[in-house]
PDB file of N, CA and C in Angstrom:
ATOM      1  N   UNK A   1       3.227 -32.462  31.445  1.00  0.00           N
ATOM      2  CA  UNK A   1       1.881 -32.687  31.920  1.00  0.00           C
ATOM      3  C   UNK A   1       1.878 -32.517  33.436  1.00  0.00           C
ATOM      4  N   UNK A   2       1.166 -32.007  33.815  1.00  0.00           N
ATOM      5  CA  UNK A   2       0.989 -31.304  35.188  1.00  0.00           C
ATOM      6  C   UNK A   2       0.173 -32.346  36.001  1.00  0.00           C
ATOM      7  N   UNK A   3      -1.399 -32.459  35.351  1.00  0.00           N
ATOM      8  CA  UNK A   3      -2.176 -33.285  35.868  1.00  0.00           C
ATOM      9  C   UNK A   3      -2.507 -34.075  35.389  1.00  0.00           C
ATOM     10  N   UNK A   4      -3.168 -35.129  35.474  1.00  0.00           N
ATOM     11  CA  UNK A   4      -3.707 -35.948  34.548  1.00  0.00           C
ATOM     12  C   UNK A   4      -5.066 -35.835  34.905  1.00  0.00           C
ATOM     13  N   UNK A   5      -5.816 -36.210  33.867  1.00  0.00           N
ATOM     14  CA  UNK A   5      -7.389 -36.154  33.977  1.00  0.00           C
ATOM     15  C   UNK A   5      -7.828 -37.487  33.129  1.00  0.00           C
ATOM     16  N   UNK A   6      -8.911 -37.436  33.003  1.00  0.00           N
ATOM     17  CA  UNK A   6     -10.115 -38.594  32.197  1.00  0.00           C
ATOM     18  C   UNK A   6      -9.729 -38.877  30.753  1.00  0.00           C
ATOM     19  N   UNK A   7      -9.351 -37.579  30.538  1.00  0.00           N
ATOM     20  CA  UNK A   7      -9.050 -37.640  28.816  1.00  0.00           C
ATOM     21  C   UNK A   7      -7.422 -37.476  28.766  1.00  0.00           C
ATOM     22  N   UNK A   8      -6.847 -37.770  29.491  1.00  0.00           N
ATOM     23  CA  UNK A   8      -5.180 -37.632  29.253  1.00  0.00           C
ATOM     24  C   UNK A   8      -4.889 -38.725  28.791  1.00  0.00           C
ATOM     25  N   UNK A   9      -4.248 -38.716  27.126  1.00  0.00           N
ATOM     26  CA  UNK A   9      -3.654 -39.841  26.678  1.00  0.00           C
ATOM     27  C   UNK A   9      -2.693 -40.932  27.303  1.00  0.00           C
ATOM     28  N   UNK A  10      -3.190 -42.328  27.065  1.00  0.00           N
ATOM     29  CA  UNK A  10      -1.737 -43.318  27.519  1.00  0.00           C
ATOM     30  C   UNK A  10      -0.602 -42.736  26.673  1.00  0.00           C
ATOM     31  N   UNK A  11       0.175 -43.539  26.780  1.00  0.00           N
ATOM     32  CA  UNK A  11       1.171 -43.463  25.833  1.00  0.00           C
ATOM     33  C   UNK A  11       1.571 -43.802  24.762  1.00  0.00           C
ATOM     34  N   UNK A  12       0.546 -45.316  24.953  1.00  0.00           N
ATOM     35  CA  UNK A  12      -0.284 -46.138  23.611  1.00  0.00           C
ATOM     36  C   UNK A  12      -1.609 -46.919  23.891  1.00  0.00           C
ATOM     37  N   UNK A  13      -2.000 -46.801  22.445  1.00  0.00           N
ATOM     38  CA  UNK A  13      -3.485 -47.251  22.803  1.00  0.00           C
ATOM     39  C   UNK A  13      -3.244 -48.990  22.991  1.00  0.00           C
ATOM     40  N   UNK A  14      -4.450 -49.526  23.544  1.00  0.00           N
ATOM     41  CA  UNK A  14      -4.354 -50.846  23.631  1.00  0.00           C
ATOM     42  C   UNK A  14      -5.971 -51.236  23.390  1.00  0.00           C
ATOM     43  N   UNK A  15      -5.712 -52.353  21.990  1.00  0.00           N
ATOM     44  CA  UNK A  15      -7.186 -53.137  21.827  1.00  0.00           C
ATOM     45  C   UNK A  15      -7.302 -54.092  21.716  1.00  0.00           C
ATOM     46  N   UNK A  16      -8.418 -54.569  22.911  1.00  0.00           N
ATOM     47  CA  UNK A  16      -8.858 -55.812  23.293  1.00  0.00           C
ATOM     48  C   UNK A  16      -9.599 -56.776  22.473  1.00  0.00           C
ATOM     49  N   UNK A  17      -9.691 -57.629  22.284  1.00  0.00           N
ATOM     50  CA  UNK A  17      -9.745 -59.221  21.748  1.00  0.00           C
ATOM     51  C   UNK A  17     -11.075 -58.958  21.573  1.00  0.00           C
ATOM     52  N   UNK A  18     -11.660 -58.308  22.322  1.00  0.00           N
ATOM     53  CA  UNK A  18     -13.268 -57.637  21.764  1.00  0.00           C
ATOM     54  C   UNK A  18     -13.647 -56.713  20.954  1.00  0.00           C
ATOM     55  N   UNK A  19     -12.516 -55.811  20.705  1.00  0.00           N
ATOM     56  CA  UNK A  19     -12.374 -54.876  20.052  1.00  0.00           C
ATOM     57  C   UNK A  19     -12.547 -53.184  20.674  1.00  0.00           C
ATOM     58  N   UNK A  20     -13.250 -53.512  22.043  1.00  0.00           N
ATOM     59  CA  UNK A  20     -12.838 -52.090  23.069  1.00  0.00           C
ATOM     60  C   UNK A  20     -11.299 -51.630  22.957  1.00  0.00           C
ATOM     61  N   UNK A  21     -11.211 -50.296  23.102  1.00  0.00           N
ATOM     62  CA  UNK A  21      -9.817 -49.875  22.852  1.00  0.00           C
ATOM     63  C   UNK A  21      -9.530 -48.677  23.859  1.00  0.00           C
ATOM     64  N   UNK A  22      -8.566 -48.737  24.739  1.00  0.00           N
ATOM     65  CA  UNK A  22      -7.850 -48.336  25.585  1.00  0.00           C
ATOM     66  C   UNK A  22      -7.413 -47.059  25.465  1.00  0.00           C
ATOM     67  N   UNK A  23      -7.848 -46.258  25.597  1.00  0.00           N
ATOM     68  CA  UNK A  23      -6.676 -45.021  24.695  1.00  0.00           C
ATOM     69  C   UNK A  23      -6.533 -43.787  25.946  1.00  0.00           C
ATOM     70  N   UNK A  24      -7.061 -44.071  26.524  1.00  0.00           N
ATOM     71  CA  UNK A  24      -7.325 -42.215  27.866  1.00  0.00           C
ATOM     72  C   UNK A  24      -7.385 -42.797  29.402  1.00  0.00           C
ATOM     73  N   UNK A  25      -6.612 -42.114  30.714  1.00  0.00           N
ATOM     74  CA  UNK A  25      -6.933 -42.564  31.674  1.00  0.00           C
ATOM     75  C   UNK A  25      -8.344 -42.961  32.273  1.00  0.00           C
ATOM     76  N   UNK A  26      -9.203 -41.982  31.699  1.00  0.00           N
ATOM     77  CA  UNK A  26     -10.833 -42.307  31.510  1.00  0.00           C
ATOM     78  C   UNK A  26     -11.043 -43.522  31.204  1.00  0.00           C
ATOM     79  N   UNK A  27     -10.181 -44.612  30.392  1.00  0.00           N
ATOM     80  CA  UNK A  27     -10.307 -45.466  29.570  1.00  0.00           C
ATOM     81  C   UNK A  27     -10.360 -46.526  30.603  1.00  0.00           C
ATOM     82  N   UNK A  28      -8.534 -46.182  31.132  1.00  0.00           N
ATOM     83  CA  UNK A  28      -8.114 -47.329  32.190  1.00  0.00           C
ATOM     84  C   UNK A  28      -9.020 -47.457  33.381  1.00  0.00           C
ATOM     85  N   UNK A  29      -9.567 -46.080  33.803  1.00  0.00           N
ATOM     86  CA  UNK A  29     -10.445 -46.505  35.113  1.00  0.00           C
ATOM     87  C   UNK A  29     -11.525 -47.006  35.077  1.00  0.00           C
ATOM     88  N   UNK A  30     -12.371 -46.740  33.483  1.00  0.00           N
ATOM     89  CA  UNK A  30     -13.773 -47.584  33.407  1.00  0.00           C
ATOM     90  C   UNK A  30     -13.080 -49.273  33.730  1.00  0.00           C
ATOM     91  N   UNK A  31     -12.102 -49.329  32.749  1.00  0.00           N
ATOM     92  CA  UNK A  31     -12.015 -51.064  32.699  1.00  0.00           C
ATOM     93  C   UNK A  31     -11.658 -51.721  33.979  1.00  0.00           C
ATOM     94  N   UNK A  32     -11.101 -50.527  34.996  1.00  0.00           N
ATOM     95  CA  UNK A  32     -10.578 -51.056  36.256  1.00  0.00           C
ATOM     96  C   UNK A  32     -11.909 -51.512  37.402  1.00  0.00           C
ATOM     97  N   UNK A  33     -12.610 -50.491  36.417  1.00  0.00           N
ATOM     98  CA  UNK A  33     -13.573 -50.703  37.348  1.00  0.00           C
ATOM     99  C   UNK A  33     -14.957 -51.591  37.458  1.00  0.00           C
ATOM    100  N   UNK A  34     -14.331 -51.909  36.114  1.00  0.00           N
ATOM    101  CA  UNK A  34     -15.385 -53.246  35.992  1.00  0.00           C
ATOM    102  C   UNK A  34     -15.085 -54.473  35.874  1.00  0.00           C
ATOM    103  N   UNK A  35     -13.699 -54.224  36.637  1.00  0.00           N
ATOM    104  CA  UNK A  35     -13.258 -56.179  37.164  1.00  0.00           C
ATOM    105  C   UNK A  35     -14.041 -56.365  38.485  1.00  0.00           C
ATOM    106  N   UNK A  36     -13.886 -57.651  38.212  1.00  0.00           N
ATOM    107  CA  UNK A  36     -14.873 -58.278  39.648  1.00  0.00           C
ATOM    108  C   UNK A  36     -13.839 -58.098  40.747  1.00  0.00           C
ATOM    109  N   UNK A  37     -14.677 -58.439  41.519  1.00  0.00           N
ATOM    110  CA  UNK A  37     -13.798 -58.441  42.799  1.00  0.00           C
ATOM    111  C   UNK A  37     -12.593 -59.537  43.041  1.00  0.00           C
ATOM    112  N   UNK A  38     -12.986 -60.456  42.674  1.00  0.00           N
ATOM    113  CA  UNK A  38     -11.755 -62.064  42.395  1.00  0.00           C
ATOM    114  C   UNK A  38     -10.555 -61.875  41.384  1.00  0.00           C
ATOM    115  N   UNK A  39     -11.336 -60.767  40.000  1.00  0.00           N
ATOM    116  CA  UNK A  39      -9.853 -60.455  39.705  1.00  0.00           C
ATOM    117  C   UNK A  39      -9.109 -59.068  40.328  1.00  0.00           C
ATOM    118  N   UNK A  40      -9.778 -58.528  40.853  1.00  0.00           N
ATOM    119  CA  UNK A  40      -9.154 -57.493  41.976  1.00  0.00           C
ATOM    120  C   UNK A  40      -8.157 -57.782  42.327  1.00  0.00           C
ATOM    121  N   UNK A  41      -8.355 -59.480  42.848  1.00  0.00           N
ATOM    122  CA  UNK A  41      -7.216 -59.749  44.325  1.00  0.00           C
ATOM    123  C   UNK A  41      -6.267 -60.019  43.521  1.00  0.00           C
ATOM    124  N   UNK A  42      -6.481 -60.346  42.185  1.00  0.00           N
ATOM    125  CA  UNK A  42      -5.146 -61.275  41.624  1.00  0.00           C
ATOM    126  C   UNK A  42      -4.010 -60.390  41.753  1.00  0.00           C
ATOM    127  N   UNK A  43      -2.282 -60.671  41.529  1.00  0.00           N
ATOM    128  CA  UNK A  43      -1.506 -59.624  41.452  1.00  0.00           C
ATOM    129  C   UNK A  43      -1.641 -58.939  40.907  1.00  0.00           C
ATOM    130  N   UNK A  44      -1.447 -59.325  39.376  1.00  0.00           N
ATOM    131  CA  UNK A  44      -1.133 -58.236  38.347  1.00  0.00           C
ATOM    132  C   UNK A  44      -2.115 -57.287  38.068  1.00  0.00           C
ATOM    133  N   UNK A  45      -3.417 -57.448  38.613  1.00  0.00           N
ATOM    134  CA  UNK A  45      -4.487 -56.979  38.498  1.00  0.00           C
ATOM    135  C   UNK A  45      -4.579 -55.253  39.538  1.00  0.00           C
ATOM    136  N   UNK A  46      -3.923 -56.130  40.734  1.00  0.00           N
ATOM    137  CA  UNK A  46      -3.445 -55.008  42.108  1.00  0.00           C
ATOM    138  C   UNK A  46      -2.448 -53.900  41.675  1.00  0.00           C
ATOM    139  N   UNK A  47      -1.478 -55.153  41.006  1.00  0.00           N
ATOM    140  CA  UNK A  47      -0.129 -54.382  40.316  1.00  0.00           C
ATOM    141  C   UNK A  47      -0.818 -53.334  39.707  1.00  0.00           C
ATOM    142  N   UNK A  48      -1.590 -53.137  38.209  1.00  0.00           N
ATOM    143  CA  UNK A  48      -1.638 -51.887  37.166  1.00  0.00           C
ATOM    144  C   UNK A  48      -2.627 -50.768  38.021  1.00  0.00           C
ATOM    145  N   UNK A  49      -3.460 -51.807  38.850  1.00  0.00           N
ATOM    146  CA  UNK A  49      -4.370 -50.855  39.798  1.00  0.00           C
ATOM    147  C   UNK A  49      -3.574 -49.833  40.543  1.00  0.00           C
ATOM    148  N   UNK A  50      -2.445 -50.125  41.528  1.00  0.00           N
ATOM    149  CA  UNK A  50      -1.361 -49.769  41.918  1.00  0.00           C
ATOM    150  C   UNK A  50      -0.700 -48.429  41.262  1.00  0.00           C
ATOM    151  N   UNK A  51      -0.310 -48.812  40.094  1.00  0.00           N
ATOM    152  CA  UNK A  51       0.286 -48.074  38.868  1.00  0.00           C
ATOM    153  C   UNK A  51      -0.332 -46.931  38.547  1.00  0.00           C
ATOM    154  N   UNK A  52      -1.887 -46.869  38.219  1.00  0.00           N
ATOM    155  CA  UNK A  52      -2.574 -46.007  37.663  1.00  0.00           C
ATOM    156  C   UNK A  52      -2.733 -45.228  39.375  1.00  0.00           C
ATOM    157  N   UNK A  53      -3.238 -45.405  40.036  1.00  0.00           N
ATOM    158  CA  UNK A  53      -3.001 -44.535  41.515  1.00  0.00           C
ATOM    159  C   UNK A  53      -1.605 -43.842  41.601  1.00  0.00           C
ATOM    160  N   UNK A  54      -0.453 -44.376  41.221  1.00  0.00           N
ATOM    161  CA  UNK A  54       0.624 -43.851  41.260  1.00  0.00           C
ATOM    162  C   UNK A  54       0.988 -42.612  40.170  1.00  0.00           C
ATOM    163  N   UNK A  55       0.559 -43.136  39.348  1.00  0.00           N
ATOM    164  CA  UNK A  55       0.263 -42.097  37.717  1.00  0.00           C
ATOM    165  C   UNK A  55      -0.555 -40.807  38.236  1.00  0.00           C
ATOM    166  N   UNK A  56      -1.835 -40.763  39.359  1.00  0.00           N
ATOM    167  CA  UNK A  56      -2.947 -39.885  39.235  1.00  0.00           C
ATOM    168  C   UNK A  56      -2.261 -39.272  40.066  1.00  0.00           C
ATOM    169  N   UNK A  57      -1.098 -39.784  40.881  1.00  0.00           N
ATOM    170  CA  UNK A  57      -0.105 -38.905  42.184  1.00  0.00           C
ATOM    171  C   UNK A  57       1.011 -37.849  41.388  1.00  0.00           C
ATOM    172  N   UNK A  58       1.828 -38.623  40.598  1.00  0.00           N
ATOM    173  CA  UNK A  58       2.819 -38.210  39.632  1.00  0.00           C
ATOM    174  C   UNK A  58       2.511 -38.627  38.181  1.00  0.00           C
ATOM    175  N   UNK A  59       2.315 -37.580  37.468  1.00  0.00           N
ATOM    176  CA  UNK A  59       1.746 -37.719  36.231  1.00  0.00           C
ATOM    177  C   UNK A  59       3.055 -38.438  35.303  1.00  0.00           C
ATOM    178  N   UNK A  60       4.365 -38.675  35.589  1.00  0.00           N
ATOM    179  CA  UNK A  60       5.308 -39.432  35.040  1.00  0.00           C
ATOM    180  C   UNK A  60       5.317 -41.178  35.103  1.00  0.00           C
ATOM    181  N   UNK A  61       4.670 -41.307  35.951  1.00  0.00           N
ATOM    182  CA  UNK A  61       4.184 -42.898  36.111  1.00  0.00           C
ATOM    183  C   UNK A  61       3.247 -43.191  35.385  1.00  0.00           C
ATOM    184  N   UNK A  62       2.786 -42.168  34.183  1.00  0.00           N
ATOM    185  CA  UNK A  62       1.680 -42.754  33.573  1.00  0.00           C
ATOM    186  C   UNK A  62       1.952 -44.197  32.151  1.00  0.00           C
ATOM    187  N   UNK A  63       3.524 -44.090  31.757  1.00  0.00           N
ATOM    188  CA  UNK A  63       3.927 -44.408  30.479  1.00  0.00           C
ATOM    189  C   UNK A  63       3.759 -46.634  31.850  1.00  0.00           C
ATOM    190  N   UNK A  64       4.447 -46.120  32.732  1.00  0.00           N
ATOM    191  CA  UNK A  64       4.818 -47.607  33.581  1.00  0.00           C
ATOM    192  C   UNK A  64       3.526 -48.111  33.832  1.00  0.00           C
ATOM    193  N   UNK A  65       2.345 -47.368  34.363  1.00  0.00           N
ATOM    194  CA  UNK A  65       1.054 -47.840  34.758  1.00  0.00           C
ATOM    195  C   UNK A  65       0.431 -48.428  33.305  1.00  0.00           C
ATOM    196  N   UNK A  66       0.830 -47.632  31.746  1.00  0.00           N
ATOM    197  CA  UNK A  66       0.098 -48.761  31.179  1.00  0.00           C
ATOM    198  C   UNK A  66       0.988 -49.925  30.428  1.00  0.00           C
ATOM    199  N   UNK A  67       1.780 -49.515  30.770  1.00  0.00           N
ATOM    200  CA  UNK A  67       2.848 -51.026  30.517  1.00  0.00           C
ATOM    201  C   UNK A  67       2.340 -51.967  31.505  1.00  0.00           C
ATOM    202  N   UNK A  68       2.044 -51.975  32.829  1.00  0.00           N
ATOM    203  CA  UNK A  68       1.395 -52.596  34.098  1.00  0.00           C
ATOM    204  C   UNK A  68       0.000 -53.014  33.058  1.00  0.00           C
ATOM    205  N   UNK A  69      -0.730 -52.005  32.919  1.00  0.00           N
ATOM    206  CA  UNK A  69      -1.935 -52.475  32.334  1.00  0.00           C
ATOM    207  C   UNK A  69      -1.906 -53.877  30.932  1.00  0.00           C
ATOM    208  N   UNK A  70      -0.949 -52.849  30.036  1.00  0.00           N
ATOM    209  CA  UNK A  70      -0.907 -54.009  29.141  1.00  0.00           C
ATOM    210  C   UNK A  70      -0.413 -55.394  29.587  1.00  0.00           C
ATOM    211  N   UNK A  71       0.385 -55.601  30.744  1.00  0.00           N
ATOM    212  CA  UNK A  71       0.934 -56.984  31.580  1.00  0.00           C
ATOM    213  C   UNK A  71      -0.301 -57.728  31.698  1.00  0.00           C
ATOM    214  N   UNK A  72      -1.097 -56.659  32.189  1.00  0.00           N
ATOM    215  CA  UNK A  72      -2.109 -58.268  33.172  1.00  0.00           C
ATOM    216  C   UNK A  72      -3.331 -58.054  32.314  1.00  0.00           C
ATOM    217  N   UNK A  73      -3.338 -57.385  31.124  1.00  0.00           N
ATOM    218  CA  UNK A  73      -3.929 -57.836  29.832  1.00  0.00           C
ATOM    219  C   UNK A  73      -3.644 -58.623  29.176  1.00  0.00           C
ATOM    220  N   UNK A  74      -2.613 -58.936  29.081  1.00  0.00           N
ATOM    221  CA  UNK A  74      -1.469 -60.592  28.220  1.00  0.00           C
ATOM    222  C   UNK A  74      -1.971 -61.082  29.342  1.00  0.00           C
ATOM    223  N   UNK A  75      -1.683 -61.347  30.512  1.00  0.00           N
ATOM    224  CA  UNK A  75      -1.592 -62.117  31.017  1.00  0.00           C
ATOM    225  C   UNK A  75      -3.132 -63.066  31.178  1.00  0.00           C
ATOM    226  N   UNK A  76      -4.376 -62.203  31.200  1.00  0.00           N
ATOM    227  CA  UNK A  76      -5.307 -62.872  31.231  1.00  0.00           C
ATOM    228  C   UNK A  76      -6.361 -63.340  29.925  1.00  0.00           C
ATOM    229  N   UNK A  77      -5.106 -62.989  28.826  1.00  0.00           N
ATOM    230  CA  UNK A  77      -5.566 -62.782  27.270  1.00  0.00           C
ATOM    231  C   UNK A  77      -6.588 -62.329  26.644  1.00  0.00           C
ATOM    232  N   UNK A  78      -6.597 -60.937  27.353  1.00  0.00           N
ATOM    233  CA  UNK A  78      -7.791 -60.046  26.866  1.00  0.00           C
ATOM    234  C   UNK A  78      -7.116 -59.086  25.828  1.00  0.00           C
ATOM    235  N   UNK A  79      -5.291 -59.342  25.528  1.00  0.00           N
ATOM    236  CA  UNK A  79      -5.020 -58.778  24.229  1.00  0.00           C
ATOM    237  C   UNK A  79      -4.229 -59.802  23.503  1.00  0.00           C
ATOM    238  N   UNK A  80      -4.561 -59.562  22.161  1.00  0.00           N
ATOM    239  CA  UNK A  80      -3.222 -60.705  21.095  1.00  0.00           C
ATOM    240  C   UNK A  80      -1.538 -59.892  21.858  1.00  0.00           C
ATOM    241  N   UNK A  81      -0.577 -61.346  21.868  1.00  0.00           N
ATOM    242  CA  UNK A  81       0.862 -60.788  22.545  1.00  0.00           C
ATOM    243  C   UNK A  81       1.574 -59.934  20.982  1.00  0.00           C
ATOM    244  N   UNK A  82       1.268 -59.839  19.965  1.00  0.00           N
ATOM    245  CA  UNK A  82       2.081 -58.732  19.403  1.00  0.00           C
ATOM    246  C   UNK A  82       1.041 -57.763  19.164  1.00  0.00           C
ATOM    247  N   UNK A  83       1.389 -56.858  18.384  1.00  0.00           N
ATOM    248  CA  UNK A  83       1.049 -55.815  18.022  1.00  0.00           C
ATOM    249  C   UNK A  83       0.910 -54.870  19.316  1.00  0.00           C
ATOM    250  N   UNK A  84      -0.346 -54.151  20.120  1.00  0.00           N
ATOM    251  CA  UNK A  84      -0.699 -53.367  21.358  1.00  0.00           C
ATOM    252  C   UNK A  84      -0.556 -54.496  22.431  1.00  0.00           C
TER     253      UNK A  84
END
């Protein structure tokens, strides 16, 4: 993969406790972008934010950015801890 775009697959999908489901960098930046600003500041929040910027630089950071993502999704239990 050369570039990544909107529709470039994660590596796995991830679905939320609401039942929205994660599946395309398109995916990760809507949800990034509709945290508030308070969870902005938090780490892990900075952390996957971090990650996915690093992914849109080198398209090989994409598998770590959503491992990052799925982190501070457990972490704020917007996914069940097994399964995605």
């Amino acid at each position: 993969m050369l570039e990544l775009e909107r529709r470039s697959p994660l590596a796995f999908s991830l679905t939320l406790k609401d039942g929205r489901v994660i599946q395309t960098v398109g995916d990760v930046a809507d949800f990034l972008s509709a945290l508030t600003e308070d969870q902005r500041e938090r780490v892990h929040w900075k952390t996957a934010i971090l990650m996915l910027n690093s992914a849109m630089k080198e398209p090989r950071y994409l598998t770590t950015a959503a491992i990052n993502l799925r982190s501070a999704l457990l972490y704020d239990r917007l996914i069940e801890p097994h399964g995605n």
